[in-house]
Protein backbone atom coordinates (compact mmCIF):
# COMPACT_ATOMS: atom_id res chain seq x y z
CA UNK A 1 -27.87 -5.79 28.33
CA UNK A 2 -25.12 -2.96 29.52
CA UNK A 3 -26.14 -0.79 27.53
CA UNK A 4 -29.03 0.80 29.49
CA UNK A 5 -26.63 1.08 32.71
CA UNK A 6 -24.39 2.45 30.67
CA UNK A 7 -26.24 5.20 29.29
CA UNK A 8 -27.67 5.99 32.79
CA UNK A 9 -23.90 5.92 34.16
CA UNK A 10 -23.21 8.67 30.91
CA UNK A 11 -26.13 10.70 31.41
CA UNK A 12 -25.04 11.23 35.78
CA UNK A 13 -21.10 11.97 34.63
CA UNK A 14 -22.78 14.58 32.45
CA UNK A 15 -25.42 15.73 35.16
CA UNK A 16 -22.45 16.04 37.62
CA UNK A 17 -20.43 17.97 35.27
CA UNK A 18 -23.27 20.57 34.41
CA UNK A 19 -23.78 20.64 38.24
CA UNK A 20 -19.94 21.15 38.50
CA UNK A 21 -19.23 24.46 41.27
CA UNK A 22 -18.12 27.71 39.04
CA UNK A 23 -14.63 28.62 39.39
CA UNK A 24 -13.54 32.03 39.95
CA UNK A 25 -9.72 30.85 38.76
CA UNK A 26 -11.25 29.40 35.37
CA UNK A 27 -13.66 32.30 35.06
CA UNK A 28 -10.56 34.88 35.18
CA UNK A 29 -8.42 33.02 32.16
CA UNK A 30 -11.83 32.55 30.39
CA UNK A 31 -12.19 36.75 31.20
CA UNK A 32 -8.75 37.31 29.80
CA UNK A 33 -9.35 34.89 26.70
CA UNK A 34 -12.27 36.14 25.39
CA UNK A 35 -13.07 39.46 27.02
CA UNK A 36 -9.72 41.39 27.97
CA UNK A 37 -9.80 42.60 24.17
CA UNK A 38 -12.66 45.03 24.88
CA UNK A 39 -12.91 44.91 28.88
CA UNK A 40 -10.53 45.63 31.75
CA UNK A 41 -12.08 44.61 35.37
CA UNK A 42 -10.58 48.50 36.23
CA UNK A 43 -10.22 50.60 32.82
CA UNK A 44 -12.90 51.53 29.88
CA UNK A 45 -11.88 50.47 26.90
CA UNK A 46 -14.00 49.52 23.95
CA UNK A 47 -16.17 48.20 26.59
CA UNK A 48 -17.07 49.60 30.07
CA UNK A 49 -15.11 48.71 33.00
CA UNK A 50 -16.03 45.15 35.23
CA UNK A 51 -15.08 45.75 38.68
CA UNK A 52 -18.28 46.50 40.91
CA UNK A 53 -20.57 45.42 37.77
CA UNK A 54 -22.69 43.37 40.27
CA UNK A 55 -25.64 45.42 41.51
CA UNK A 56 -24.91 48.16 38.64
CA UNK A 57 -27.20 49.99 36.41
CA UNK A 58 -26.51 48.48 32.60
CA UNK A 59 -25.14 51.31 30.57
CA UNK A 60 -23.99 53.53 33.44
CA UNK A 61 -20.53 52.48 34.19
CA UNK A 62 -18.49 55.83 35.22
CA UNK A 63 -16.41 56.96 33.12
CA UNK A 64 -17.87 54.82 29.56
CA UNK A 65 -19.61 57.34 27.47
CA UNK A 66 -20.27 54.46 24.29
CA UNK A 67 -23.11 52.51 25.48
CA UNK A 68 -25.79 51.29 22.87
CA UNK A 69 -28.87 53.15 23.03
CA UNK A 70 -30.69 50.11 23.36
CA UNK A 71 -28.02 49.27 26.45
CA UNK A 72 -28.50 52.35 28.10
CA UNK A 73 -32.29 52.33 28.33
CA UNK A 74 -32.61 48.43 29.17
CA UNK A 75 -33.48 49.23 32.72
CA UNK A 76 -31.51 45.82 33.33
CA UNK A 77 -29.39 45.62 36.71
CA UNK A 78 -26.29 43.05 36.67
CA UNK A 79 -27.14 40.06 38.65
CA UNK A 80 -26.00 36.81 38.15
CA UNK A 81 -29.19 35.87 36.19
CA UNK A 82 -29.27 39.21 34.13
CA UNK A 83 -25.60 38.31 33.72
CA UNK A 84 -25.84 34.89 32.72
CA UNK A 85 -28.96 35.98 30.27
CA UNK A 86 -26.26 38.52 28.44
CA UNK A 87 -23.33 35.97 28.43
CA UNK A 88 -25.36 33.63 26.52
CA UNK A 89 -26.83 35.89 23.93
CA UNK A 90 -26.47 39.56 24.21
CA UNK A 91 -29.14 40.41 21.39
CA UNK A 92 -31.68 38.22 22.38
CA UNK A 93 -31.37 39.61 25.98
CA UNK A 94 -31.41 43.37 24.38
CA UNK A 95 -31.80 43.57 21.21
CA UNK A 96 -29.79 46.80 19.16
CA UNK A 97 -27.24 46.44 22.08
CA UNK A 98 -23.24 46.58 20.62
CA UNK A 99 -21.76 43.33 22.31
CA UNK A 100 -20.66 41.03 19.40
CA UNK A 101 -19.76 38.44 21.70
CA UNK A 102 -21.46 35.59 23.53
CA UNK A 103 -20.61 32.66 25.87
CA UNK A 104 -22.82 29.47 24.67
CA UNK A 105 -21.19 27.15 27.17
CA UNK A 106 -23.01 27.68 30.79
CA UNK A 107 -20.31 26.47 32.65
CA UNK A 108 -17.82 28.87 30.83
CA UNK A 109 -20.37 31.69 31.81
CA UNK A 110 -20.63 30.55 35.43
CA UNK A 111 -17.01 30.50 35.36
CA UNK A 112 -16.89 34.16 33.97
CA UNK A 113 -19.15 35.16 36.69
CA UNK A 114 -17.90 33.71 39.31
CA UNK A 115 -14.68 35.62 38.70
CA UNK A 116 -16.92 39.00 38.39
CA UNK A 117 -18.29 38.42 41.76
CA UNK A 118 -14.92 38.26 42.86
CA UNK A 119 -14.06 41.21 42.18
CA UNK A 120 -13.81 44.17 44.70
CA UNK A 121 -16.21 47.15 44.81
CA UNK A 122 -15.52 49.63 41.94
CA UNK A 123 -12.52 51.96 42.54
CA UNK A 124 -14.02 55.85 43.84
């Protein structure tokens, strides 16, 4: 006879978890975890630069010559969605890009972008 309350009290924790605010302060050690080996929020490396990505152009971050050609003629912009899209599963949102990366967890990628958005303006 519990069970069914049960099961209804699992399934809101887990709805309340998904609906869970992203955190910029998670986001940044997620950042440095799994994307500081190619990315820098301020320097090109193997990957383009993150600081100002919001609003940007994919494939035209100044200074990063080695975009995919797929990449560079996506036409995507960086929002949040576009962003979220590409944290999930890079190929699938362009295929041929050069990412070999994903995030599969949505609240990691919230988290991730969340501290992108918090980032300042790219540097002049």
């Amino acid at each position: 006879m519990l069970r069914a309350p049960l099961a209804l009290l699992g399934l809101a924790a887990a709805s309340i978890a998904a609906a869970a605010p992203a955190d910029a302060n998670r986001g940044q050690a997620i950042y440095q975890a799994r994307c500081a080996t190619c990315h820098s929020p301020d320097f090109n490396g193997v990957g383009p630069a993150h600081r100002g990505v919001f609003g940007r152009l994919a494939g035209s971050a100044k200074g990063f010559t080695n975009y995919s050609p797929a990449l560079k003629r996506s036409g995507l912009v960086w929002t949040e969605v576009n962003l979220d899209r590409w944290l999930a599963d890079p190929e699938a949102l362009v295929p041929g890009q050069a990412m070999g990366i994903s995030l599969p967890d949505p609240g990691e990628r919230a988290d991730v972008i969340a501290f992108l958005r918090s980032l300042a303006k790219a540097r002049e």
